[in-house]
PDB file of N, CA and C in Angstrom:
ATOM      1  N   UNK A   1      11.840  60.179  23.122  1.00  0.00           N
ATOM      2  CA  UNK A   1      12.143  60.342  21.720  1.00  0.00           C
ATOM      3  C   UNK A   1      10.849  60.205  20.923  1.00  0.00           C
ATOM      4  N   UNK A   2      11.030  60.870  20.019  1.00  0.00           N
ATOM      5  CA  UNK A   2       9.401  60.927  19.322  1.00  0.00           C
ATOM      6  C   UNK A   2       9.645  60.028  17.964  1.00  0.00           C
ATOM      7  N   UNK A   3       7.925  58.974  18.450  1.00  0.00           N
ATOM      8  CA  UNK A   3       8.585  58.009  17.349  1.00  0.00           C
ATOM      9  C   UNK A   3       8.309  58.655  15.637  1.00  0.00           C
ATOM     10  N   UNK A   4       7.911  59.297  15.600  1.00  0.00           N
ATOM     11  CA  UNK A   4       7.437  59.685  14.443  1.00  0.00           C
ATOM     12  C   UNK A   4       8.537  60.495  13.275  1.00  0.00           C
ATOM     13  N   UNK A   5       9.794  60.241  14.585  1.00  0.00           N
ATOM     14  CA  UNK A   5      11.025  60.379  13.675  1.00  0.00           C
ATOM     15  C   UNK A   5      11.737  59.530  12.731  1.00  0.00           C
ATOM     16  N   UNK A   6      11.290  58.184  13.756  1.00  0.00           N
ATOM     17  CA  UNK A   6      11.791  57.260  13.654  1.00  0.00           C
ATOM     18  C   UNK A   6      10.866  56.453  12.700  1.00  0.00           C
ATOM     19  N   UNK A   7       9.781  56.644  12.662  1.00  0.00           N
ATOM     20  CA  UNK A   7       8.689  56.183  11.482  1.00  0.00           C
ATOM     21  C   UNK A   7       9.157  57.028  10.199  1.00  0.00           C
ATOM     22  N   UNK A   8       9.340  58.191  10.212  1.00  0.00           N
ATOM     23  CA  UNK A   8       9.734  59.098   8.687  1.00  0.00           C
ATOM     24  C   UNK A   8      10.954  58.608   8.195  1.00  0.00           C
ATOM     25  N   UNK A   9      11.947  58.417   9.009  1.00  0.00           N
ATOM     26  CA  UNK A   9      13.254  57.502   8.736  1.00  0.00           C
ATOM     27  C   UNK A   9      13.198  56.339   8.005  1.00  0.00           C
ATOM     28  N   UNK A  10      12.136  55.509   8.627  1.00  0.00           N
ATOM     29  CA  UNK A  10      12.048  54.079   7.732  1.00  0.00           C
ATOM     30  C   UNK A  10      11.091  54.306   6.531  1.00  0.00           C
ATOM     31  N   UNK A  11      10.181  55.282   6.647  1.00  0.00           N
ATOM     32  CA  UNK A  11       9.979  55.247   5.030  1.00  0.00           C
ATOM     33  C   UNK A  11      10.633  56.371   4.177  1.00  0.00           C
ATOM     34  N   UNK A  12      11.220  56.821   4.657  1.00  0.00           N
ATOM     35  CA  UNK A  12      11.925  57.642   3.358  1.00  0.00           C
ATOM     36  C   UNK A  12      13.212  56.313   3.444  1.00  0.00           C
ATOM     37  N   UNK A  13      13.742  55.727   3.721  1.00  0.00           N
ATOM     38  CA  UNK A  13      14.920  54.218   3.687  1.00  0.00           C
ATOM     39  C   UNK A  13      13.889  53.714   2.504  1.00  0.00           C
ATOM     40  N   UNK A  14      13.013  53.298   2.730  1.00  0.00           N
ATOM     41  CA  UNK A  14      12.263  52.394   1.717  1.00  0.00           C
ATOM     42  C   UNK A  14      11.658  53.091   0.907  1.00  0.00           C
ATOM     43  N   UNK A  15      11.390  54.234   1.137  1.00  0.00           N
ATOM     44  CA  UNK A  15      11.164  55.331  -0.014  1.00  0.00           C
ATOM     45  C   UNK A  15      12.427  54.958  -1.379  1.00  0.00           C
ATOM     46  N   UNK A  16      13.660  55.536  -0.900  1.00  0.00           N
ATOM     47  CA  UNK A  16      14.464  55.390  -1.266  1.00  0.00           C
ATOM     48  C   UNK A  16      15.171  54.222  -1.959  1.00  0.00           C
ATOM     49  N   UNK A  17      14.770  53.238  -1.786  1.00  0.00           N
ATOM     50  CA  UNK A  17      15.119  51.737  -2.272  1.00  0.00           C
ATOM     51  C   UNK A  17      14.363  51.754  -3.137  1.00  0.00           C
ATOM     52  N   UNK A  18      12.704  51.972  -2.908  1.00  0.00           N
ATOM     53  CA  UNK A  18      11.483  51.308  -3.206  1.00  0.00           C
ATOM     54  C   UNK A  18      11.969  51.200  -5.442  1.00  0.00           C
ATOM     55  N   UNK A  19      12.280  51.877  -5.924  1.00  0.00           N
ATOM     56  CA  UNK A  19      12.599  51.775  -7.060  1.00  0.00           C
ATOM     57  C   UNK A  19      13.784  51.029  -7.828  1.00  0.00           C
ATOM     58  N   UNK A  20      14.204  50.083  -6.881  1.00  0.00           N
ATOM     59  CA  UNK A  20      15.464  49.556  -7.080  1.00  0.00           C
ATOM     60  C   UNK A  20      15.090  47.765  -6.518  1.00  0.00           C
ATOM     61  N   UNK A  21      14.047  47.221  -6.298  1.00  0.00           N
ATOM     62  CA  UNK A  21      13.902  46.019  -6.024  1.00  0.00           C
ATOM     63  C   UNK A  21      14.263  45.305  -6.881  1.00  0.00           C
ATOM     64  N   UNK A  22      14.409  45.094  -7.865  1.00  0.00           N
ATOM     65  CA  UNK A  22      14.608  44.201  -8.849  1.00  0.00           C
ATOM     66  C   UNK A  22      16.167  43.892  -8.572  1.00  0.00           C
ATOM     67  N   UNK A  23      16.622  45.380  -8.788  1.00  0.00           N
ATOM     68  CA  UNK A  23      18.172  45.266  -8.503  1.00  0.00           C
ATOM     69  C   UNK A  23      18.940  44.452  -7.618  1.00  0.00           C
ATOM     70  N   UNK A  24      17.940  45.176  -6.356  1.00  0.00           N
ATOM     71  CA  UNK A  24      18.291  44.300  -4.993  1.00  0.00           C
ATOM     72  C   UNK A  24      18.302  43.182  -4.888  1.00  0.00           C
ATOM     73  N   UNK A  25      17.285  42.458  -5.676  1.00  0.00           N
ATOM     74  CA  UNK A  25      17.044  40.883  -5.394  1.00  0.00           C
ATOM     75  C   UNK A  25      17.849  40.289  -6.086  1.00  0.00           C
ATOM     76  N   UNK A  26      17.862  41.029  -7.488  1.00  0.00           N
ATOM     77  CA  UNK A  26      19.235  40.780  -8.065  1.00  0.00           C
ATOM     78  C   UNK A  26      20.520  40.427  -7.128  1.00  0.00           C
ATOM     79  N   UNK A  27      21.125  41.247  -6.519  1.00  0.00           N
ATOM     80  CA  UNK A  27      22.153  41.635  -5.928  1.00  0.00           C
ATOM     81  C   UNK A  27      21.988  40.714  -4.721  1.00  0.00           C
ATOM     82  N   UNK A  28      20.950  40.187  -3.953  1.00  0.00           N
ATOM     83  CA  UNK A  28      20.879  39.417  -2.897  1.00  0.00           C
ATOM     84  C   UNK A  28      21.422  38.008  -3.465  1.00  0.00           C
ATOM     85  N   UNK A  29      20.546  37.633  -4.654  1.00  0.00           N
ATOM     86  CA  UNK A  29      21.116  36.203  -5.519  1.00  0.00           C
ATOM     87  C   UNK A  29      22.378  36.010  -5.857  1.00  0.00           C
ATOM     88  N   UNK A  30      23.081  37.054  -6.379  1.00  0.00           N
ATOM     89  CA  UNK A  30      24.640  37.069  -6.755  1.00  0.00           C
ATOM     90  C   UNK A  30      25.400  36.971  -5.770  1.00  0.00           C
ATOM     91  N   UNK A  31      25.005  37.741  -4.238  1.00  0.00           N
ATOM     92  CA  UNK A  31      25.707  37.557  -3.789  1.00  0.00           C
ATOM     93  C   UNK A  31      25.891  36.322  -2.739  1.00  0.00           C
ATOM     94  N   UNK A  32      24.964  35.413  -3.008  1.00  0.00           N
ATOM     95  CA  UNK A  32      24.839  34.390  -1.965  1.00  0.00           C
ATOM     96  C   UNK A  32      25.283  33.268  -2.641  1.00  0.00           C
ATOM     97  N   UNK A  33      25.274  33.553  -4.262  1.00  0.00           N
ATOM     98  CA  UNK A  33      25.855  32.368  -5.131  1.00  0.00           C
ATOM     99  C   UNK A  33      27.752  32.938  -4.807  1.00  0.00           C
ATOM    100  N   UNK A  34      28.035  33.852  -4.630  1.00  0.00           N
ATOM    101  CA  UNK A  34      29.012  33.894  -4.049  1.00  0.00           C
ATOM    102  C   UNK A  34      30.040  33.411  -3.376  1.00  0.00           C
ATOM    103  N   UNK A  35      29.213  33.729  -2.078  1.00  0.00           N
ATOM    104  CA  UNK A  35      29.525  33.294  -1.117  1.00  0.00           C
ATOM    105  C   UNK A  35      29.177  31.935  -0.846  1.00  0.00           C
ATOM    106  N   UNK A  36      29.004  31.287  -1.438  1.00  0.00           N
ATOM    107  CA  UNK A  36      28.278  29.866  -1.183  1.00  0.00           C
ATOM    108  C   UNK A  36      28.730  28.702  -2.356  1.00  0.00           C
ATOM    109  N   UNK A  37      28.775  29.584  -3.347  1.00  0.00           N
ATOM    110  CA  UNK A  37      29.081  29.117  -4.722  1.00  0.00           C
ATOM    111  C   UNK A  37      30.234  27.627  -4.965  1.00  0.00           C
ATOM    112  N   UNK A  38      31.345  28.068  -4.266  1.00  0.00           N
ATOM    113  CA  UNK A  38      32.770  26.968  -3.902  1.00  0.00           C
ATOM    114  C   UNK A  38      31.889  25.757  -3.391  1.00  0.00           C
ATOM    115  N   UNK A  39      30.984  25.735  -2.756  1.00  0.00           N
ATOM    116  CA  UNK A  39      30.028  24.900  -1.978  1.00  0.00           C
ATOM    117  C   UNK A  39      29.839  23.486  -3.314  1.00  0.00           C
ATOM    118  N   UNK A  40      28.773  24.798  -3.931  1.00  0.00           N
ATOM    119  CA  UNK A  40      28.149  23.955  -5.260  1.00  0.00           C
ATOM    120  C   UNK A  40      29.364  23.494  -6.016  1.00  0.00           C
ATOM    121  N   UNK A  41      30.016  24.181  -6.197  1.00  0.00           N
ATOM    122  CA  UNK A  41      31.284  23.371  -6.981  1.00  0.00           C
ATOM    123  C   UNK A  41      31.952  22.056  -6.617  1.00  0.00           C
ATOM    124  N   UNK A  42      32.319  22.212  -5.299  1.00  0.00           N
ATOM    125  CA  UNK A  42      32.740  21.137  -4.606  1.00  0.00           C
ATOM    126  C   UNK A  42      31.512  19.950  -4.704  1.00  0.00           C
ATOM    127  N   UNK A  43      30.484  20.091  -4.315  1.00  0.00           N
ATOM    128  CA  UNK A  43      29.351  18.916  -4.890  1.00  0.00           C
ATOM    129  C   UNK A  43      29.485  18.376  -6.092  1.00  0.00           C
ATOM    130  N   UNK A  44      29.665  19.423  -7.252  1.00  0.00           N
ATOM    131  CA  UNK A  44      29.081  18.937  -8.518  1.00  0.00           C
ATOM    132  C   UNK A  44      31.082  18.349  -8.848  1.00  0.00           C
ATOM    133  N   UNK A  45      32.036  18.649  -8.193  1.00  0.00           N
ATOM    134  CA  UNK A  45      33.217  18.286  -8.505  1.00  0.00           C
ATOM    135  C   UNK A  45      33.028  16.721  -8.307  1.00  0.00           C
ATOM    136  N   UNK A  46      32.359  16.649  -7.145  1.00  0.00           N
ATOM    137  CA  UNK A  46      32.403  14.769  -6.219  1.00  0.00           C
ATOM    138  C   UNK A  46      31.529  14.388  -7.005  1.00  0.00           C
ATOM    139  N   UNK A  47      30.149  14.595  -7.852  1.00  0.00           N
ATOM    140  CA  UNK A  47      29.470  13.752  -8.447  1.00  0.00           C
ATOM    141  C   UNK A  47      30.146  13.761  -9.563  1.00  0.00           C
ATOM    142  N   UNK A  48      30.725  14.380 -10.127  1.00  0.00           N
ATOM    143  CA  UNK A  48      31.620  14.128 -11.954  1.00  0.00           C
ATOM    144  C   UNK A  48      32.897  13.616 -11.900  1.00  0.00           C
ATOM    145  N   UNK A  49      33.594  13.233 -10.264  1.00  0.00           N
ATOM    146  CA  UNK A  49      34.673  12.812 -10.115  1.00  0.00           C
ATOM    147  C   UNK A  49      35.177  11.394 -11.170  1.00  0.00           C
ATOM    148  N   UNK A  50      33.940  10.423 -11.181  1.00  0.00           N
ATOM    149  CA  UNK A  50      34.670   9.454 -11.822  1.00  0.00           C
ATOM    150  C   UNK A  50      34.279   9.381 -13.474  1.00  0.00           C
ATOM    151  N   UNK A  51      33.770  10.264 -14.426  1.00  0.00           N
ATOM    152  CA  UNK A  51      34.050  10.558 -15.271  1.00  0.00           C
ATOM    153  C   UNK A  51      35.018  10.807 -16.318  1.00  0.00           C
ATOM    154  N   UNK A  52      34.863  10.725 -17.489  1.00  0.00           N
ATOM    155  CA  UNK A  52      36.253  11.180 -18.367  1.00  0.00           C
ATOM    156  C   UNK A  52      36.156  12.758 -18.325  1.00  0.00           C
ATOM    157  N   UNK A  53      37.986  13.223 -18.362  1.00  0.00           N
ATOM    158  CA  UNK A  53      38.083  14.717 -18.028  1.00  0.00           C
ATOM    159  C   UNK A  53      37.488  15.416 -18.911  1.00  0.00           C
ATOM    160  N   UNK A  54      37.410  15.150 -20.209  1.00  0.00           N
ATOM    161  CA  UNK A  54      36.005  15.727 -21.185  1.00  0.00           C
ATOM    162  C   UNK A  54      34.617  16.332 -20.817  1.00  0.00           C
ATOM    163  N   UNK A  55      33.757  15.193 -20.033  1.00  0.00           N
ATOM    164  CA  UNK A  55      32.246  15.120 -19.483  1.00  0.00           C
ATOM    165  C   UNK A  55      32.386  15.952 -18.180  1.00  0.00           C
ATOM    166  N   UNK A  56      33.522  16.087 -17.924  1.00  0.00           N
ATOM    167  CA  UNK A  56      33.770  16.354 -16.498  1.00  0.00           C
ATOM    168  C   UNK A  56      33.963  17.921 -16.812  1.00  0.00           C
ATOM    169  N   UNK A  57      34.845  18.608 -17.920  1.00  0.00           N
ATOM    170  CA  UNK A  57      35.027  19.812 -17.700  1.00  0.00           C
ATOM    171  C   UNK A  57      33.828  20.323 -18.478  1.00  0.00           C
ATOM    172  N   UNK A  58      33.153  19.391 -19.479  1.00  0.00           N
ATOM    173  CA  UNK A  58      31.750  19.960 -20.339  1.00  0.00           C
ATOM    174  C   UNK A  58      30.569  20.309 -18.890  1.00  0.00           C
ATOM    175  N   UNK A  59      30.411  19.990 -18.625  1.00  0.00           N
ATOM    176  CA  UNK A  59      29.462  19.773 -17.799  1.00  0.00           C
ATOM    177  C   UNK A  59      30.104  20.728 -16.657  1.00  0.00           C
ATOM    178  N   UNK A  60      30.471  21.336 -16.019  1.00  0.00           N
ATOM    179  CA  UNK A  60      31.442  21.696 -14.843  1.00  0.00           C
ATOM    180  C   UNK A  60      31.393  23.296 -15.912  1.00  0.00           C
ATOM    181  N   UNK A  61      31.278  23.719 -17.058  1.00  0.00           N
ATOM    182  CA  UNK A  61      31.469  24.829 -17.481  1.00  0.00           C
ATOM    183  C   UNK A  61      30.049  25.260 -17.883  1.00  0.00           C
ATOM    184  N   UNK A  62      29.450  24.289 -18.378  1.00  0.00           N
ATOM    185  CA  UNK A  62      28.051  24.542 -18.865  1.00  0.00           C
ATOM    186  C   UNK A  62      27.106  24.584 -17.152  1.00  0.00           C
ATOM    187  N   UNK A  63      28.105  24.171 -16.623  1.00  0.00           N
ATOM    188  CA  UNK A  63      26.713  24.778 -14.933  1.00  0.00           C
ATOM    189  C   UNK A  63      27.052  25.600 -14.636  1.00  0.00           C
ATOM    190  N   UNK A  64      28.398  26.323 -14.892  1.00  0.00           N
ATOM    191  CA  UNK A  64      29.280  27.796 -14.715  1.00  0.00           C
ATOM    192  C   UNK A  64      28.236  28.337 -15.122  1.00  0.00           C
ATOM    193  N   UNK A  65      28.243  28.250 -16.446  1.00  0.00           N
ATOM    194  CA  UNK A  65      27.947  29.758 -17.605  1.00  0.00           C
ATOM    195  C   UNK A  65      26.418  29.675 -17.849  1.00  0.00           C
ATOM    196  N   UNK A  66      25.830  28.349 -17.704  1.00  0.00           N
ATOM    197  CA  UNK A  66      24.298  28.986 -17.883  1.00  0.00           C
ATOM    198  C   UNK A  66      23.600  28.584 -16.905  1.00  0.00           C
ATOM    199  N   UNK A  67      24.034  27.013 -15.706  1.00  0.00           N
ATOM    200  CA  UNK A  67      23.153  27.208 -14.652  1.00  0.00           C
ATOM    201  C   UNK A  67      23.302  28.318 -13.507  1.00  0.00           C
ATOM    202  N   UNK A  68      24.130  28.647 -13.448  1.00  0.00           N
ATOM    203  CA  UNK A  68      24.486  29.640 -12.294  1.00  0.00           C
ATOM    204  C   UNK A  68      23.521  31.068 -12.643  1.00  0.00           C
ATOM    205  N   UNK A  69      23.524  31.453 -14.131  1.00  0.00           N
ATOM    206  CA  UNK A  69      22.876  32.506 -14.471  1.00  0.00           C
ATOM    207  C   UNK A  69      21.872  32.031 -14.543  1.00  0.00           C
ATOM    208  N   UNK A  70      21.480  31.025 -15.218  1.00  0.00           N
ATOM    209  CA  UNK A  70      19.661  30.360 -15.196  1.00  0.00           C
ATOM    210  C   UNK A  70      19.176  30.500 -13.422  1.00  0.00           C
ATOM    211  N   UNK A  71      19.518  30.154 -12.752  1.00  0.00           N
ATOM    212  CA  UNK A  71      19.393  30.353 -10.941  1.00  0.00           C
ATOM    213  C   UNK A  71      19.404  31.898 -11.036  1.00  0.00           C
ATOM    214  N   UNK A  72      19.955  32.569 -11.434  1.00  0.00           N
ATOM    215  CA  UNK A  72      19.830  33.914 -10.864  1.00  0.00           C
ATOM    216  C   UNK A  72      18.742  34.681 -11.376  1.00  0.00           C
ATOM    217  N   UNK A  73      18.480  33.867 -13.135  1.00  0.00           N
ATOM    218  CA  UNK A  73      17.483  34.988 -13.507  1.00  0.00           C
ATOM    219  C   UNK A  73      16.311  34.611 -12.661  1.00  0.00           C
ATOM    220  N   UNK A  74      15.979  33.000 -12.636  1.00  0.00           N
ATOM    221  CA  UNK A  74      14.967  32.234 -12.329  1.00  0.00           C
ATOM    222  C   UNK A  74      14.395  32.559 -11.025  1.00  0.00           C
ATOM    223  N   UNK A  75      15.598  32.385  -9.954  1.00  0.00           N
ATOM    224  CA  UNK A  75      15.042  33.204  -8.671  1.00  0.00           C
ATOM    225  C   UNK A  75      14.752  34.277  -8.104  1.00  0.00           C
ATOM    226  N   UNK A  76      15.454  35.066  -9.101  1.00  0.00           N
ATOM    227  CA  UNK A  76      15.459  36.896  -8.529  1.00  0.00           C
ATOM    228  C   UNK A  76      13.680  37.130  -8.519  1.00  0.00           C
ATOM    229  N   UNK A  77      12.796  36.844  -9.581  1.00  0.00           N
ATOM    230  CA  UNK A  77      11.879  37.624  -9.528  1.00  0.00           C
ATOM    231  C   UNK A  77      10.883  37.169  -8.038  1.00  0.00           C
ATOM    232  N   UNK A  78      10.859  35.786  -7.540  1.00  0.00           N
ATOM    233  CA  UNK A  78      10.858  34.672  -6.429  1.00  0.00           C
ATOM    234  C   UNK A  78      11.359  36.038  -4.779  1.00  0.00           C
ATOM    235  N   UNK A  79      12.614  36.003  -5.201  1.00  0.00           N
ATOM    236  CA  UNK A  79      12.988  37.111  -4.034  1.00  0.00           C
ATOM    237  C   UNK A  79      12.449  38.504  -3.820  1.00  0.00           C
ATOM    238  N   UNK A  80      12.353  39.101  -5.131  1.00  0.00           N
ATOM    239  CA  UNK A  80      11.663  40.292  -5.290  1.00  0.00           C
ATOM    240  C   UNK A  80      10.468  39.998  -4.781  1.00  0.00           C
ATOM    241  N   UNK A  81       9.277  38.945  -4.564  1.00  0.00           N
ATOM    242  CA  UNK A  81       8.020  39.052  -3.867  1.00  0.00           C
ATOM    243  C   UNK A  81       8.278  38.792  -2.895  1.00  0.00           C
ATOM    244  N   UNK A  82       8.803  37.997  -2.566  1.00  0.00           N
ATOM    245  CA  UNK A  82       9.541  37.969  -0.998  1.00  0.00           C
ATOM    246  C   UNK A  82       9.781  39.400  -0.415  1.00  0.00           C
ATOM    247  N   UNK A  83      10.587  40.367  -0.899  1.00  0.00           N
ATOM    248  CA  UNK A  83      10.848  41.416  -0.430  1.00  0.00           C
ATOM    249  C   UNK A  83       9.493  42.646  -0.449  1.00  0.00           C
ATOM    250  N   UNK A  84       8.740  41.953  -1.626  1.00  0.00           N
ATOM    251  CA  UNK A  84       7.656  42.989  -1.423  1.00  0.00           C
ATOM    252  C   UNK A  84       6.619  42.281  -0.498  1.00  0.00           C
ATOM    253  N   UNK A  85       6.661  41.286   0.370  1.00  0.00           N
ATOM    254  CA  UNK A  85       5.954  40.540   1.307  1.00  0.00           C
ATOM    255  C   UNK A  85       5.997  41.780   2.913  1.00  0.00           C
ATOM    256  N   UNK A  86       6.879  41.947   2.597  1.00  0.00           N
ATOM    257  CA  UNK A  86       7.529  42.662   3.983  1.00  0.00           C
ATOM    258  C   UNK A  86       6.604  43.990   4.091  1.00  0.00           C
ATOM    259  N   UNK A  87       6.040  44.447   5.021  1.00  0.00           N
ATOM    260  CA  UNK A  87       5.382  45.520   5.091  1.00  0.00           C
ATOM    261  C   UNK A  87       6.391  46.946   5.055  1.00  0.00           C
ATOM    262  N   UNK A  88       5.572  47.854   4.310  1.00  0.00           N
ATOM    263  CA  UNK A  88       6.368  48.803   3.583  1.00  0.00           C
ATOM    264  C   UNK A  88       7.036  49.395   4.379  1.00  0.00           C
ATOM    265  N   UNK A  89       6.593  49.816   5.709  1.00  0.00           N
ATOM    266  CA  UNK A  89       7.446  50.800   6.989  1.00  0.00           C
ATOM    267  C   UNK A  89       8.556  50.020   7.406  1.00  0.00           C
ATOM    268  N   UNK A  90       8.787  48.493   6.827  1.00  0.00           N
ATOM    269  CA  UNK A  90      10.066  48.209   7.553  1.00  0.00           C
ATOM    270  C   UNK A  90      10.875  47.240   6.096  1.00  0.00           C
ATOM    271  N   UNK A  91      10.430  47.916   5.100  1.00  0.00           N
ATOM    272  CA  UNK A  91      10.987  46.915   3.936  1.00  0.00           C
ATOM    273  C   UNK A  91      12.520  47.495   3.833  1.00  0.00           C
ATOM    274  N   UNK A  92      12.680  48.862   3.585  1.00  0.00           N
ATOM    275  CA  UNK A  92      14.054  49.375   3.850  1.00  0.00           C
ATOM    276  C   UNK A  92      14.908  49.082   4.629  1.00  0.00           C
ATOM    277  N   UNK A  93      14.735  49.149   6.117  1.00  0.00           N
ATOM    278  CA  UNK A  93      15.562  48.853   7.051  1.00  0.00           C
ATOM    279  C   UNK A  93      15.889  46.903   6.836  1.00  0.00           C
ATOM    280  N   UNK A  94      14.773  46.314   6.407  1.00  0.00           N
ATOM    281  CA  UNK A  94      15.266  44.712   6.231  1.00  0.00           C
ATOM    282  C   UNK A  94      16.207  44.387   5.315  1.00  0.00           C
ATOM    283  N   UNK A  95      15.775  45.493   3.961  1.00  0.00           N
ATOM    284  CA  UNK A  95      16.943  45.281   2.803  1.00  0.00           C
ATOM    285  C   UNK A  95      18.426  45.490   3.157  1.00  0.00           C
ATOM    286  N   UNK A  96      18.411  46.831   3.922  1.00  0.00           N
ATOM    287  CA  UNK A  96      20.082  46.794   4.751  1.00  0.00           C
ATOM    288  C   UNK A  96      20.120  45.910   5.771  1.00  0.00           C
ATOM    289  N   UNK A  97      19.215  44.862   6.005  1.00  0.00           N
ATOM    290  CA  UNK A  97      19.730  44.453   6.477  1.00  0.00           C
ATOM    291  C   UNK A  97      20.019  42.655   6.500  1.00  0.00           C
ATOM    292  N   UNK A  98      19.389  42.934   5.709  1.00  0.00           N
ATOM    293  CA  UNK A  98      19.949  41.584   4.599  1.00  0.00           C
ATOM    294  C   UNK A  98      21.582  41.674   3.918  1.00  0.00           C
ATOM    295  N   UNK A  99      21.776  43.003   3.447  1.00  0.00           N
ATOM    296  CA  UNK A  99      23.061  43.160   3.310  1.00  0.00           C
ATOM    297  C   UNK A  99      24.138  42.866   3.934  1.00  0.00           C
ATOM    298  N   UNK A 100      23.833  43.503   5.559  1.00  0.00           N
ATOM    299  CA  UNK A 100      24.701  43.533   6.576  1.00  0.00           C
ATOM    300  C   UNK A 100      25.071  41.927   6.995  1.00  0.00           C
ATOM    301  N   UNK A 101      23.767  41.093   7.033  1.00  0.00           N
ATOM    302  CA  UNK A 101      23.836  39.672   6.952  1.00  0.00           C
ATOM    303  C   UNK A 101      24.926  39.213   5.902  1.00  0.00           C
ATOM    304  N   UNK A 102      24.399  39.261   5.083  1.00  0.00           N
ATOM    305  CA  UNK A 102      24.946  39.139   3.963  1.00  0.00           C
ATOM    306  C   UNK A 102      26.949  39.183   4.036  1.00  0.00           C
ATOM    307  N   UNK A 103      26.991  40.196   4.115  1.00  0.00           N
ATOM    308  CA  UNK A 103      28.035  40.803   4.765  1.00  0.00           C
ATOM    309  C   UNK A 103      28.688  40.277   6.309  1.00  0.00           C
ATOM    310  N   UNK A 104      28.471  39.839   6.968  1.00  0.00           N
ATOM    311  CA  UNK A 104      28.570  38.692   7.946  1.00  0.00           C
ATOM    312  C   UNK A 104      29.297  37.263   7.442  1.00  0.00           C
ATOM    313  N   UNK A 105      28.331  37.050   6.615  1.00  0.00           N
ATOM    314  CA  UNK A 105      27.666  35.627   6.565  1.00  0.00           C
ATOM    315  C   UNK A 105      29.210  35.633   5.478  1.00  0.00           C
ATOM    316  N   UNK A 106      30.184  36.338   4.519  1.00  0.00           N
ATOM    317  CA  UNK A 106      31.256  36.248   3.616  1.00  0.00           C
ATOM    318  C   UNK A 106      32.461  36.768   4.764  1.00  0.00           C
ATOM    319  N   UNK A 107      32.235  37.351   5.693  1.00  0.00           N
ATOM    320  CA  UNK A 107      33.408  37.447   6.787  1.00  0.00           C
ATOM    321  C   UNK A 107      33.353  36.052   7.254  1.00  0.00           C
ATOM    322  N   UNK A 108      32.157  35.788   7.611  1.00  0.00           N
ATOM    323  CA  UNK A 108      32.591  34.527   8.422  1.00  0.00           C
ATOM    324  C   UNK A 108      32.976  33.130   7.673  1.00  0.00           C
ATOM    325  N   UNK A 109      32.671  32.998   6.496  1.00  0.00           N
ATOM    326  CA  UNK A 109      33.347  31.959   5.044  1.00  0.00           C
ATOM    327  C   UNK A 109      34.791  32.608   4.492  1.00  0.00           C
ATOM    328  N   UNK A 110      35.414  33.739   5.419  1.00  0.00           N
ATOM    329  CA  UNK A 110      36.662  34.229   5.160  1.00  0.00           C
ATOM    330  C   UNK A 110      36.817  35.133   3.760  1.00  0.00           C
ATOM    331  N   UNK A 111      35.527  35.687   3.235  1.00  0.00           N
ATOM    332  CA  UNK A 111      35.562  35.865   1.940  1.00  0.00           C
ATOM    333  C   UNK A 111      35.756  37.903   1.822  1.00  0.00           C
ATOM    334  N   UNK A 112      36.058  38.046   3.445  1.00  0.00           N
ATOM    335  CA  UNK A 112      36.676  39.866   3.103  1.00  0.00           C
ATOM    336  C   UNK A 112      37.377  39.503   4.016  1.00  0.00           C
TER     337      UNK A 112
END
């Protein structure tokens, strides 16, 4: 088999991505707060447990609505160099396959 098929394949894959990193890293962060997310809740549920239900739901909504998004804006750009770390002939094929992980990793937390 001639590899040079198989070399044009992975950069037109990352050809093809290459304008969409931001997105991606985007999309890697969301989806791991996801899948993982019930996690953090359950923590931050046991440390506010003996609180009044007031402090407990203030706090429990305000890590909803702006730490969860503060983490996503904060880390995405963090992942995006990460992803541009990866040498370019195999950055495509890693991004699918971070997905596919990705995608694993919410079958196996029962989450499809």
């Amino acid at each position: 088999m001639d590899t040079t098929i198989i070399f044009d394949a992975l950069a037109g894959l990352t050809h093809w991505v290459s304008p969409y990193y931001a997105e991606v890293a985007m999309t890697i962060v969301a989806t791991i707060l996801v899948i993982y997310g019930d996690v953090l809740n359950k923590k931050i549920k046991q440390v506010l447990a003996p609180y009044h239900f007031i402090v407990r739901t203030s706090v429990f909504v305000l890590i909803c609505a702006f730490g969860y998004g503060a983490l996503v804006i904060f880390t995405t750009p963090h992942v995006k160099l990460v992803l541009l770390m990866i040498p370019n002939l195999y950055r495509g094929i890693c991004i699918v396959s971070v997905f596919l992980l990705l995608g694993y990793l919410a079958e196996h937390r029962r989450y499809i």
